[in-house]
PDB file of N, CA and C in Angstrom:
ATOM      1  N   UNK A   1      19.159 -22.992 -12.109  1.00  0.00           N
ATOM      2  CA  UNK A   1      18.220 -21.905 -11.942  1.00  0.00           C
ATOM      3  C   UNK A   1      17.262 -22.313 -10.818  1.00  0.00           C
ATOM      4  N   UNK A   2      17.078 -21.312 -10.017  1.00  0.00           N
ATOM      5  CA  UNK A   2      16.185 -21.663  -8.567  1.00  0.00           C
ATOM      6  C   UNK A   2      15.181 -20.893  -8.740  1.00  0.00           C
ATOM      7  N   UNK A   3      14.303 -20.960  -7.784  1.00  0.00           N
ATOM      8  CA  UNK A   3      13.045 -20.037  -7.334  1.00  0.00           C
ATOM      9  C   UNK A   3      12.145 -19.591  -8.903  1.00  0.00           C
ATOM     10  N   UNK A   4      12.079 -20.406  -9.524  1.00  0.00           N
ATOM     11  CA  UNK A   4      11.374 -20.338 -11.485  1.00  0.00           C
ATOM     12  C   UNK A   4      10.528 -21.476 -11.045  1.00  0.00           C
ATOM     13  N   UNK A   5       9.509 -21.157 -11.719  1.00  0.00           N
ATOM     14  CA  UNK A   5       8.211 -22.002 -11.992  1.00  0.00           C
ATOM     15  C   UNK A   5       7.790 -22.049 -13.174  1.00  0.00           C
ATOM     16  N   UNK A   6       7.267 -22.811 -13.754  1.00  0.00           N
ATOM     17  CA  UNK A   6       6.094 -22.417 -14.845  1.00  0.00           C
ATOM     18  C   UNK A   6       4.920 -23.173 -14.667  1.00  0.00           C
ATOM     19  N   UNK A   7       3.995 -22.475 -15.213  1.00  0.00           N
ATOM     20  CA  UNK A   7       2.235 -23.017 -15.240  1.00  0.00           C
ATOM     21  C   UNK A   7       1.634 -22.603 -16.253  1.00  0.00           C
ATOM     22  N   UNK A   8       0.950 -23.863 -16.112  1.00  0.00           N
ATOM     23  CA  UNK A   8       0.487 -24.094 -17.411  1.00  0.00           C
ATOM     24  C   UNK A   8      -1.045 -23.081 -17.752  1.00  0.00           C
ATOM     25  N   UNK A   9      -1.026 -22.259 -18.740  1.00  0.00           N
ATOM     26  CA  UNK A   9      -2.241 -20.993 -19.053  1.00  0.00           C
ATOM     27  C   UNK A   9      -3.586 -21.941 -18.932  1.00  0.00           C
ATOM     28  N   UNK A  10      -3.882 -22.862 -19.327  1.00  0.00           N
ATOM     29  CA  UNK A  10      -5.094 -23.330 -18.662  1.00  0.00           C
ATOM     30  C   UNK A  10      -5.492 -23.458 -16.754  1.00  0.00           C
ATOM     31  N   UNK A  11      -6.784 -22.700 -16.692  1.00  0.00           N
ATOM     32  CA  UNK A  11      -7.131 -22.138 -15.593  1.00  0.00           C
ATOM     33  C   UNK A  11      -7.001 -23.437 -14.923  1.00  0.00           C
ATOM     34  N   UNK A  12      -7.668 -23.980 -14.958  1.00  0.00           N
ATOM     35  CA  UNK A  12      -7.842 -25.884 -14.163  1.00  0.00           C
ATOM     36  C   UNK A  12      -6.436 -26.445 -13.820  1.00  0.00           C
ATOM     37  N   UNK A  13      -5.725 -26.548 -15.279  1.00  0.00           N
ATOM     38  CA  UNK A  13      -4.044 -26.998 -14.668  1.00  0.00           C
ATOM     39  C   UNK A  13      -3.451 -25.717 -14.182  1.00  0.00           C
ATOM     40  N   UNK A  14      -3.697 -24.697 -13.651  1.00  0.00           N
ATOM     41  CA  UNK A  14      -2.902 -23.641 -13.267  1.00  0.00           C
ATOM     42  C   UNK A  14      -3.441 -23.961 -11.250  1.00  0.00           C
ATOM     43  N   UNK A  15      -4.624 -24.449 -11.543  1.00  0.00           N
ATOM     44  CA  UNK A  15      -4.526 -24.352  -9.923  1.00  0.00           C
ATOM     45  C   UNK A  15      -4.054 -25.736  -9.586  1.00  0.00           C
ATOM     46  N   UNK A  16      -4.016 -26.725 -10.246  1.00  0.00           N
ATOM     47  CA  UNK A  16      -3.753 -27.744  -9.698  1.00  0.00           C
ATOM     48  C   UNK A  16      -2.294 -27.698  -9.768  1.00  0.00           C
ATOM     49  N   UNK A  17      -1.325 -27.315 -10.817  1.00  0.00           N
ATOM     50  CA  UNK A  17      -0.212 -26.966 -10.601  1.00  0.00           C
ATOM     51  C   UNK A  17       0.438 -26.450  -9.097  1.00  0.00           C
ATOM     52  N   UNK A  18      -0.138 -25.508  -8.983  1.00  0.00           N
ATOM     53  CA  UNK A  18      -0.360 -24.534  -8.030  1.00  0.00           C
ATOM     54  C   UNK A  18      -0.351 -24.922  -6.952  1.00  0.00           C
ATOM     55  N   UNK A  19      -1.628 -25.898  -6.904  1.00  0.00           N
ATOM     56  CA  UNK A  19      -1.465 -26.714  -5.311  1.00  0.00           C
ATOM     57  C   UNK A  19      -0.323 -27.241  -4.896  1.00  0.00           C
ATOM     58  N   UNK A  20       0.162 -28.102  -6.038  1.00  0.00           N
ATOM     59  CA  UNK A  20       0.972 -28.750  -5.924  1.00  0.00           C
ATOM     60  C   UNK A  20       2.491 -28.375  -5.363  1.00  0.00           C
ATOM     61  N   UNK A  21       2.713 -26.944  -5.653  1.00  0.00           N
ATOM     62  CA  UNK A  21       4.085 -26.268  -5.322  1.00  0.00           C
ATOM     63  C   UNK A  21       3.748 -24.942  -4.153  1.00  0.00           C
ATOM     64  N   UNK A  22       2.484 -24.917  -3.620  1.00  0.00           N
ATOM     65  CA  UNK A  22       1.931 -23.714  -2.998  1.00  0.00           C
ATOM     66  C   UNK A  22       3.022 -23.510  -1.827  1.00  0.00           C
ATOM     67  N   UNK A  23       3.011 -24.749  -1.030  1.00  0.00           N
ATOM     68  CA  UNK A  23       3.499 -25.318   0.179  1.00  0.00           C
ATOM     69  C   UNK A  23       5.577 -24.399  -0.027  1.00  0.00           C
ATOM     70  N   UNK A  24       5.893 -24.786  -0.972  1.00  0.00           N
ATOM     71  CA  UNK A  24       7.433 -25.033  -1.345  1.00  0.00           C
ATOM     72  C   UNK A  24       7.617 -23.503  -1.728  1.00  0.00           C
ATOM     73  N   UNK A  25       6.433 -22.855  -2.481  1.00  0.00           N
ATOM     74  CA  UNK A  25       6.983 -21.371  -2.583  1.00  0.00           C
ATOM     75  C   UNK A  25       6.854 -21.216  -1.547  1.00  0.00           C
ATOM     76  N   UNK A  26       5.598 -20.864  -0.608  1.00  0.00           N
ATOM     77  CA  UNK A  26       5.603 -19.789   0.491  1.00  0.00           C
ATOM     78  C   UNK A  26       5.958 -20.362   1.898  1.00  0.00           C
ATOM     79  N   UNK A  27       6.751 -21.649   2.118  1.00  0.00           N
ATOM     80  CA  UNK A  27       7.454 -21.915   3.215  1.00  0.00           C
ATOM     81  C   UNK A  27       8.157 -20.721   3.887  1.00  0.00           C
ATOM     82  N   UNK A  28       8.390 -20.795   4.879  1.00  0.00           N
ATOM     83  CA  UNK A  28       9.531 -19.690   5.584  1.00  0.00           C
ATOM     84  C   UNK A  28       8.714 -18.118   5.909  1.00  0.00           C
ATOM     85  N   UNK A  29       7.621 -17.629   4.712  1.00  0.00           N
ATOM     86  CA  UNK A  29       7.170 -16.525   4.719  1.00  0.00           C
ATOM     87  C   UNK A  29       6.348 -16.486   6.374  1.00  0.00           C
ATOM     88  N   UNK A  30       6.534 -15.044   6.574  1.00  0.00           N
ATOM     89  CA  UNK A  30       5.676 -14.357   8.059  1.00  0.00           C
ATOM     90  C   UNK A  30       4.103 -14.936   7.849  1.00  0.00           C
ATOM     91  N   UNK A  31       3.089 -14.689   8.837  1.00  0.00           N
ATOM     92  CA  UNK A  31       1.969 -14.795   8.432  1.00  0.00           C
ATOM     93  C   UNK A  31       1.650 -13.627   8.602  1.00  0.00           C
ATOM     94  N   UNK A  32       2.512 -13.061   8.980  1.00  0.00           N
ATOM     95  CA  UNK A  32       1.617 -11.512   9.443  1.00  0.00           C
ATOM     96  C   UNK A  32       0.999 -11.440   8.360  1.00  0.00           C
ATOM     97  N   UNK A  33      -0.235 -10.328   9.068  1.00  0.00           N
ATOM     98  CA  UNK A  33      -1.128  -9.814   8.059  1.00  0.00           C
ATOM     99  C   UNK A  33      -0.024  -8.258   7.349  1.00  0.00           C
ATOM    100  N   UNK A  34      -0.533  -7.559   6.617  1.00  0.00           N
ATOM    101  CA  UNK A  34      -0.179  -6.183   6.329  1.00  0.00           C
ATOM    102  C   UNK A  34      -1.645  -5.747   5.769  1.00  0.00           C
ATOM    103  N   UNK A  35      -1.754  -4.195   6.177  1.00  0.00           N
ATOM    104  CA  UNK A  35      -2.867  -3.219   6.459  1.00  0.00           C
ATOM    105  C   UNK A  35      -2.293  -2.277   5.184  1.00  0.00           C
ATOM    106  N   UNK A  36      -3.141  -1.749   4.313  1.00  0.00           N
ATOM    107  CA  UNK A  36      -2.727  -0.681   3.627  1.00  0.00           C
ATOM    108  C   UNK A  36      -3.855   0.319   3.342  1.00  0.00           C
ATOM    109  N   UNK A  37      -3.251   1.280   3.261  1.00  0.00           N
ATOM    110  CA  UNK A  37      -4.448   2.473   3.271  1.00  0.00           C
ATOM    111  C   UNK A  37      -4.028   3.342   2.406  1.00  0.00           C
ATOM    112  N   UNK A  38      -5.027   3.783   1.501  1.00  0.00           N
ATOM    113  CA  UNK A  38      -4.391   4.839   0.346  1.00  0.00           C
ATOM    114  C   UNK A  38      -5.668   5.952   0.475  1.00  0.00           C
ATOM    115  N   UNK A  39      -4.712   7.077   0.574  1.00  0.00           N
ATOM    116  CA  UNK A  39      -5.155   8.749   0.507  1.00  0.00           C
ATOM    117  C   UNK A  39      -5.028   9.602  -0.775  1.00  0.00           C
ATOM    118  N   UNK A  40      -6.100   9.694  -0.894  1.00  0.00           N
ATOM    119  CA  UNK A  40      -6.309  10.737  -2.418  1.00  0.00           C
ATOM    120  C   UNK A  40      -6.344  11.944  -2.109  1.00  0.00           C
ATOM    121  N   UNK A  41      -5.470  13.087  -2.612  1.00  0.00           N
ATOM    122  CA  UNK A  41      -5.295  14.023  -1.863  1.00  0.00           C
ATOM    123  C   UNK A  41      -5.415  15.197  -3.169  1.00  0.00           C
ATOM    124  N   UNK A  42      -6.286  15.929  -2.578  1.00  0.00           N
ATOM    125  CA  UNK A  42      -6.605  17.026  -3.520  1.00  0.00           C
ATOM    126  C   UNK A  42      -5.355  18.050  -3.767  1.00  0.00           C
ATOM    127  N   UNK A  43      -4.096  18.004  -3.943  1.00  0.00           N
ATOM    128  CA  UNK A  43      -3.142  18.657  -4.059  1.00  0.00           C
ATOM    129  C   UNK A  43      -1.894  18.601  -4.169  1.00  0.00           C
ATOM    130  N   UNK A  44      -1.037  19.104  -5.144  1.00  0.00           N
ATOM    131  CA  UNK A  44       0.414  18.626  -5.727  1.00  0.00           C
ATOM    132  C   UNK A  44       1.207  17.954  -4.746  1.00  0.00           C
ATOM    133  N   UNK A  45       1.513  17.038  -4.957  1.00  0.00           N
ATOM    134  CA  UNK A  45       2.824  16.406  -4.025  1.00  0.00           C
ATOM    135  C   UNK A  45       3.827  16.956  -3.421  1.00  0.00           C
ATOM    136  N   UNK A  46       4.290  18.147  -4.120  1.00  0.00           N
ATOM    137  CA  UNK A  46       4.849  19.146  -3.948  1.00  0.00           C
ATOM    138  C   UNK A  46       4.262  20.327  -2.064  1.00  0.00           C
ATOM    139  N   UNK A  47       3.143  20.240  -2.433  1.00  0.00           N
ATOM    140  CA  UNK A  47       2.418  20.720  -1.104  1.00  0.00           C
ATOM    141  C   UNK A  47       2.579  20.189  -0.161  1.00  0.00           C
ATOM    142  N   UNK A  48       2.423  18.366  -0.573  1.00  0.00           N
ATOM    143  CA  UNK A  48       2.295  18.198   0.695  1.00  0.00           C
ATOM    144  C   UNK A  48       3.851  17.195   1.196  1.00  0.00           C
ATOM    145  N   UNK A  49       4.623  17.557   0.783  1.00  0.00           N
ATOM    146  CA  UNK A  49       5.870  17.286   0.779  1.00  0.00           C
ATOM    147  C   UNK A  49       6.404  17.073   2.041  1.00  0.00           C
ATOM    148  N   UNK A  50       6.512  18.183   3.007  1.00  0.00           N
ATOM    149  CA  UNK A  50       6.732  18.424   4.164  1.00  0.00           C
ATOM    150  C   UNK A  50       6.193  17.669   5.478  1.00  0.00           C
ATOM    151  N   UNK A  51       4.917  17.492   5.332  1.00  0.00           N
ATOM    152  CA  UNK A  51       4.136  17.131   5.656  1.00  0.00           C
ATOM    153  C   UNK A  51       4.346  15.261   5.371  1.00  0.00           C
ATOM    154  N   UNK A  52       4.341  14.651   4.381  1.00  0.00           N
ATOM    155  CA  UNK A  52       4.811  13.290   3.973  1.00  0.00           C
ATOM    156  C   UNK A  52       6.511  13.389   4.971  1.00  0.00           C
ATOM    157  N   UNK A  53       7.093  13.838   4.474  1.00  0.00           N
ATOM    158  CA  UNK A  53       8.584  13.437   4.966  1.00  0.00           C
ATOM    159  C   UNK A  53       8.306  13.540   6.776  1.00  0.00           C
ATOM    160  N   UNK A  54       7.470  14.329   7.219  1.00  0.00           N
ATOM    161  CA  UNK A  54       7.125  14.214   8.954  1.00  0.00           C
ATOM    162  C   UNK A  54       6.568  12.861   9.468  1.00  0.00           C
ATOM    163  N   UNK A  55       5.872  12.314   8.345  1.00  0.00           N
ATOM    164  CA  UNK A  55       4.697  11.287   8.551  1.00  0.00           C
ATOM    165  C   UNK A  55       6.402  10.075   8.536  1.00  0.00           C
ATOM    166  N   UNK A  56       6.970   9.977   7.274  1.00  0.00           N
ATOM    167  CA  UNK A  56       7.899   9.482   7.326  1.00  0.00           C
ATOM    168  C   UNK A  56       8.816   8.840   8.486  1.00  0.00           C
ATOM    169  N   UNK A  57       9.120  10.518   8.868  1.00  0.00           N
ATOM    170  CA  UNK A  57       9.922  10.376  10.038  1.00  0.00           C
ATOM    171  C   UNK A  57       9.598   9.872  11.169  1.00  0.00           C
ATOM    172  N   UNK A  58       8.187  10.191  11.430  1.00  0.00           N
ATOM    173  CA  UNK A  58       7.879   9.530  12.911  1.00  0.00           C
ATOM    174  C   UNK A  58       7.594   7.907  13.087  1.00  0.00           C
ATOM    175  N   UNK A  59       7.387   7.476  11.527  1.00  0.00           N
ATOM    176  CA  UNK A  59       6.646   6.270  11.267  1.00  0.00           C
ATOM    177  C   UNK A  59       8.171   5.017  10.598  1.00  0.00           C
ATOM    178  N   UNK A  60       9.200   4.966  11.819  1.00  0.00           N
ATOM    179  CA  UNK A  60      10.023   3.896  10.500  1.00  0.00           C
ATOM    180  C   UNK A  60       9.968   2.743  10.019  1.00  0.00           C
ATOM    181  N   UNK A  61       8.398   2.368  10.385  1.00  0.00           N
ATOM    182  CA  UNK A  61       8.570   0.808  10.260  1.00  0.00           C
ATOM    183  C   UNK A  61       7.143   0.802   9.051  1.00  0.00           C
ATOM    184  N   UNK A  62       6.658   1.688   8.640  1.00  0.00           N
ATOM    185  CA  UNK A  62       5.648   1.974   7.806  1.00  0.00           C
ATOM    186  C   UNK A  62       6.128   2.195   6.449  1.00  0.00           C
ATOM    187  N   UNK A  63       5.649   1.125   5.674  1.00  0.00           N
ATOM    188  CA  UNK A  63       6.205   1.491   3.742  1.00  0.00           C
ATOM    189  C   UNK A  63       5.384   2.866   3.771  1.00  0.00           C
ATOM    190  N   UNK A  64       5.795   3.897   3.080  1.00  0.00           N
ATOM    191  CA  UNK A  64       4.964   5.157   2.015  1.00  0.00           C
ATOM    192  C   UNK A  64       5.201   5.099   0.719  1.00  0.00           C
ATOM    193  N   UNK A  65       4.086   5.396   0.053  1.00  0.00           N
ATOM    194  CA  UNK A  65       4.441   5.562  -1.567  1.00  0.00           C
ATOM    195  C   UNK A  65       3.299   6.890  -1.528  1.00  0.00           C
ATOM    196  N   UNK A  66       4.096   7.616  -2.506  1.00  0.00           N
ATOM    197  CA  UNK A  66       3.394   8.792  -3.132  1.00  0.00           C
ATOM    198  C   UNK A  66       3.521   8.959  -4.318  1.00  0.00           C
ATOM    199  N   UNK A  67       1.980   9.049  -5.101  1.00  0.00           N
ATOM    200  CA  UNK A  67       2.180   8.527  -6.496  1.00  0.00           C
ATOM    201  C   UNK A  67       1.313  10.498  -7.245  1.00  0.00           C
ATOM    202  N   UNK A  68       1.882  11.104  -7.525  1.00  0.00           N
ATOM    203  CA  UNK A  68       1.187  12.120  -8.265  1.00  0.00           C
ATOM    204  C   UNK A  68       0.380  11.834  -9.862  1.00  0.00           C
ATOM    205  N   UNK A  69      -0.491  12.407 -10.100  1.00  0.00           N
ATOM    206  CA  UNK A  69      -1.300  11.649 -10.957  1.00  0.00           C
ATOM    207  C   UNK A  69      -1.726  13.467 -10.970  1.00  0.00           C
ATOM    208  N   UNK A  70      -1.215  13.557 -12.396  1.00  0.00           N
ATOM    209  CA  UNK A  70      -1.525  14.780 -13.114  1.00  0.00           C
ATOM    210  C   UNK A  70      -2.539  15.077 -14.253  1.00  0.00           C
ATOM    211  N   UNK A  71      -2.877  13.984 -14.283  1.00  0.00           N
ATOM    212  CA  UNK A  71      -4.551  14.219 -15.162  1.00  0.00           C
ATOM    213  C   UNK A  71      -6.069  13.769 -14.509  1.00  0.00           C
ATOM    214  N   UNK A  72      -5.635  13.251 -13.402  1.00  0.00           N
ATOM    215  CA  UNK A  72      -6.711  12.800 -13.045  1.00  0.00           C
ATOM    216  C   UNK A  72      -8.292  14.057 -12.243  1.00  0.00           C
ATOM    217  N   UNK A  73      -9.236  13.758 -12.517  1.00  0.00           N
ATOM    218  CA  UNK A  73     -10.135  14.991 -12.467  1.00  0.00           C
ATOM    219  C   UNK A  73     -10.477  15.183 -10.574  1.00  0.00           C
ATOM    220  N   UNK A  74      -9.900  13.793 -10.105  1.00  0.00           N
ATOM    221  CA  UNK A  74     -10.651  13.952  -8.785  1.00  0.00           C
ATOM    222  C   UNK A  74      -9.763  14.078  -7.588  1.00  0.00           C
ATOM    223  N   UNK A  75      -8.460  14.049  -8.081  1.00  0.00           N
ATOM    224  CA  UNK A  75      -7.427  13.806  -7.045  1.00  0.00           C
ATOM    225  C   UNK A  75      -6.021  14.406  -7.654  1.00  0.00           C
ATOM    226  N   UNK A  76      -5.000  14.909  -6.873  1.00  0.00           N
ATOM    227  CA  UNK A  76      -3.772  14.870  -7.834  1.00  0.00           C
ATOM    228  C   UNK A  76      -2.489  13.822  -7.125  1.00  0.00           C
ATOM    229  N   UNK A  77      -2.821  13.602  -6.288  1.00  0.00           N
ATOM    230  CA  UNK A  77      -1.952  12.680  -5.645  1.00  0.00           C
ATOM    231  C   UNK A  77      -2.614  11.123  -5.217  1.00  0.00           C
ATOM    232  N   UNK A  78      -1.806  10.505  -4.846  1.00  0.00           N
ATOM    233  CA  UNK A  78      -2.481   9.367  -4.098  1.00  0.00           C
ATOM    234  C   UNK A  78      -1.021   8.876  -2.845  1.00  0.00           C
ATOM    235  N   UNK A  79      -1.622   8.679  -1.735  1.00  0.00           N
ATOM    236  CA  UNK A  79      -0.518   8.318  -1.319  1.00  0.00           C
ATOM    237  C   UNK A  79      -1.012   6.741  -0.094  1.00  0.00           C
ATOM    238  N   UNK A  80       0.213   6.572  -0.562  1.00  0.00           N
ATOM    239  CA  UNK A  80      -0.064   4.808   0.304  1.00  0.00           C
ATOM    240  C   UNK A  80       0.588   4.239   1.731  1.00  0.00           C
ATOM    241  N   UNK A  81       0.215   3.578   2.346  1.00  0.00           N
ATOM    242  CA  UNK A  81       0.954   3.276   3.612  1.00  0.00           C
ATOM    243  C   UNK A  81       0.427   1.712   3.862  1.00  0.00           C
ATOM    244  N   UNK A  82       1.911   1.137   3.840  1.00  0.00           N
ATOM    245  CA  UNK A  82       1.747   0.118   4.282  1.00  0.00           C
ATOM    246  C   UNK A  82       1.760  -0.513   5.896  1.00  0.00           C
ATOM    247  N   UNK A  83       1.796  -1.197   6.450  1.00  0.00           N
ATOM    248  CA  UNK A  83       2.088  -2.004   7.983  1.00  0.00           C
ATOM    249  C   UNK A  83       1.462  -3.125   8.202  1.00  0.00           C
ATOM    250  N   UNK A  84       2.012  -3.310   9.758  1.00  0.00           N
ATOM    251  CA  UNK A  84       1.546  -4.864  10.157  1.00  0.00           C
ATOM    252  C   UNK A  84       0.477  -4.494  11.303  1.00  0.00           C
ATOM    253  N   UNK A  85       0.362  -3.193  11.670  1.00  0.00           N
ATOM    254  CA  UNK A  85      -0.486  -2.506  12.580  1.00  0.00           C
ATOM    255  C   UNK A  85      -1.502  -1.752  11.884  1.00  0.00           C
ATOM    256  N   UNK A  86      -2.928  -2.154  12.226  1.00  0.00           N
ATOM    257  CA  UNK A  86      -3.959  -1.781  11.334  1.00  0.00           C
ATOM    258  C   UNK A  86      -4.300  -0.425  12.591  1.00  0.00           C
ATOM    259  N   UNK A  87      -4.092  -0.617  13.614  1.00  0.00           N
ATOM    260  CA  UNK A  87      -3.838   0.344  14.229  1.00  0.00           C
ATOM    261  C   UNK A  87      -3.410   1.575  14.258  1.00  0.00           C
ATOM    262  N   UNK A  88      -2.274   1.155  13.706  1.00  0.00           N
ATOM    263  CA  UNK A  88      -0.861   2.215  13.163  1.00  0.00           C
ATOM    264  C   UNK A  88      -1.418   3.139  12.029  1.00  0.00           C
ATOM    265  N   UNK A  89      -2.208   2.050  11.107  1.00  0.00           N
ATOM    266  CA  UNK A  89      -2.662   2.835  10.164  1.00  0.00           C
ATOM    267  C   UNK A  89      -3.324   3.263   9.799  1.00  0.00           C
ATOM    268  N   UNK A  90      -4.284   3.317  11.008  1.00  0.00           N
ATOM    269  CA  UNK A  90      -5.797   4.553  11.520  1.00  0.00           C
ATOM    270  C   UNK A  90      -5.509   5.466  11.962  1.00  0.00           C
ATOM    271  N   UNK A  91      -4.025   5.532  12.697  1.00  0.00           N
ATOM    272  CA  UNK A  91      -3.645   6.553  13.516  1.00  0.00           C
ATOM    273  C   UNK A  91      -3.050   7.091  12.106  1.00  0.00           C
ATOM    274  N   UNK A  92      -2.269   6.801  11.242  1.00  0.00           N
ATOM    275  CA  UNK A  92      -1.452   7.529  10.309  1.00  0.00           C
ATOM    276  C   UNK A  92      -2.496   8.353   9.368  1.00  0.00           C
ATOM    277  N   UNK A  93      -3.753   7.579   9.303  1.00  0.00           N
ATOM    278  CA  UNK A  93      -4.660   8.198   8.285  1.00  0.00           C
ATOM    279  C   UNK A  93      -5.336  10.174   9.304  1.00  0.00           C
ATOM    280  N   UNK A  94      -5.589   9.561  10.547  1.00  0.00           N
ATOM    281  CA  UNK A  94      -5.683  10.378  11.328  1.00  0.00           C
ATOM    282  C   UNK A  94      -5.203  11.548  11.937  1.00  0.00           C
ATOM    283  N   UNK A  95      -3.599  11.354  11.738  1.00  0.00           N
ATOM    284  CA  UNK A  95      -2.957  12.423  11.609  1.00  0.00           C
ATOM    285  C   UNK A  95      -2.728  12.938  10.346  1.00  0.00           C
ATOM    286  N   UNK A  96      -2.705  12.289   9.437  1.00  0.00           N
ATOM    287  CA  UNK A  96      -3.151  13.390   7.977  1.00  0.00           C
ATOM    288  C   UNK A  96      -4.006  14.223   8.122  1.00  0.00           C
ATOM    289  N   UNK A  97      -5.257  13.273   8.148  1.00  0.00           N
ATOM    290  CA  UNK A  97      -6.123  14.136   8.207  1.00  0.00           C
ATOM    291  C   UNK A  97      -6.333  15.315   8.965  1.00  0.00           C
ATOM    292  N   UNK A  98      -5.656  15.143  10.120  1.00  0.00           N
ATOM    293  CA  UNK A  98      -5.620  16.466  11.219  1.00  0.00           C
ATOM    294  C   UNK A  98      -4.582  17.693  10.691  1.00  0.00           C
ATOM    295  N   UNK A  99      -3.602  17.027   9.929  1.00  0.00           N
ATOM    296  CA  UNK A  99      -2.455  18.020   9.266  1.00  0.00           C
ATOM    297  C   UNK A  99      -3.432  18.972   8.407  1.00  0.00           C
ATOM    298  N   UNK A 100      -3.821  18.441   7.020  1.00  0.00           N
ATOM    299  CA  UNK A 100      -4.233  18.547   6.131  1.00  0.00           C
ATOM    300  C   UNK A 100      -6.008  18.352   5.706  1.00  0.00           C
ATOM    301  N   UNK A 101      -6.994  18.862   6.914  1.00  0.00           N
ATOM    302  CA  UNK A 101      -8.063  18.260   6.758  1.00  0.00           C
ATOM    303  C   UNK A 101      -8.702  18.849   5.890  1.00  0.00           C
ATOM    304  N   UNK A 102      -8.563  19.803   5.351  1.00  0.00           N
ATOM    305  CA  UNK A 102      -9.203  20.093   4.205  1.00  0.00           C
ATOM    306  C   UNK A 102      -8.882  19.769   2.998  1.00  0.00           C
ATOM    307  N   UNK A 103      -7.832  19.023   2.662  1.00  0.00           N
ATOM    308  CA  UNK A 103      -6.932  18.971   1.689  1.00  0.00           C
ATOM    309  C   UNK A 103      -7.266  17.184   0.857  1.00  0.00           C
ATOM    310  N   UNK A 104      -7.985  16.490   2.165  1.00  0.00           N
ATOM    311  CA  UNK A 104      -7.931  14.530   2.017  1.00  0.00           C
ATOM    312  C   UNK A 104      -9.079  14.475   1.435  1.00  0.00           C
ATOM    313  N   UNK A 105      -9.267  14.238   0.213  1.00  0.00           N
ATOM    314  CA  UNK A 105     -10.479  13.442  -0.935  1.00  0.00           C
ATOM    315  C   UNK A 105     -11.218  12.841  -0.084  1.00  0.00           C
ATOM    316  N   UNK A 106     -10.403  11.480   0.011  1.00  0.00           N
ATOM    317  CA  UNK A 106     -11.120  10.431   0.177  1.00  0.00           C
ATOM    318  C   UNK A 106     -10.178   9.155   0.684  1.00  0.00           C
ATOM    319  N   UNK A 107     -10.645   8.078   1.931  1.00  0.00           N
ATOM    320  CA  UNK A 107      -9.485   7.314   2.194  1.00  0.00           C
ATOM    321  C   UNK A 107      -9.664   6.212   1.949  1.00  0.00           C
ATOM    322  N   UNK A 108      -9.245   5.435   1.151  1.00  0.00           N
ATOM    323  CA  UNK A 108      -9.789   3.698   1.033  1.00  0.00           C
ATOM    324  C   UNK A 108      -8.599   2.934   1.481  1.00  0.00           C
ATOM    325  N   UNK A 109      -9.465   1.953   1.880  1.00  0.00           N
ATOM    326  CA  UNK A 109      -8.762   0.618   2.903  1.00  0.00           C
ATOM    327  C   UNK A 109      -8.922  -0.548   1.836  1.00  0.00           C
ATOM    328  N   UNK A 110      -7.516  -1.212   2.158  1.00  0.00           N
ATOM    329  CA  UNK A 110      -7.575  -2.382   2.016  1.00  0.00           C
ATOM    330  C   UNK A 110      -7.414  -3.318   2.672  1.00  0.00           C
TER     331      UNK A 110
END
């Protein structure tokens, strides 16, 4: 069995564990950074459907997730975008917003 760890539930031996194998998990990984930005969107997923699959299309190197959230009082959608261009994903928030500007809650960055 490869790529399994275990650590131990005490906080103290969990980081020292930790140190100890930090190096050996995340060898090989990118450093890139990734940018994500999530849009709360006042309206069924369904609406803005068309509109997502355009964003899609022009964008192929950008993760999307669109998450509908049917009880919530302040939003009914949420939708996410990932990249390695924080750039990319001012411009993506930007053309939403220009699609749909009456339609975008609210945009939080991470």
């Amino acid at each position: 069995m490869g790529n399994v760890y275990v650590f131990p539930g005490i906080p103290h031996l969990l980081r020292k564990g930790f140190e100890n194998v930090a190096e050996d998990i995340f060898k090989g990984l990118s450093s890139r950074r990734f940018f994500t930005k999530k849009l709360y969107v006042n309206c069924r997923e369904t609406e803005i459907a068309a509109t997502l699959n355009s964003l899609v299309s022009e964008h192929r190197g950008v993760t999307f997730g669109s998450y509908p959230d049917l009880f919530n009082a302040y939003y009914k959608t949420k939708i996410t975008l990932e990249t390695t261009s924080e750039e990319l994903a001012e411009q993506i928030v930007r053309e939403a917003r220009h699609v749909h500007i009456n339609l975008m809650a609210y945009v939080v960055a991470e």
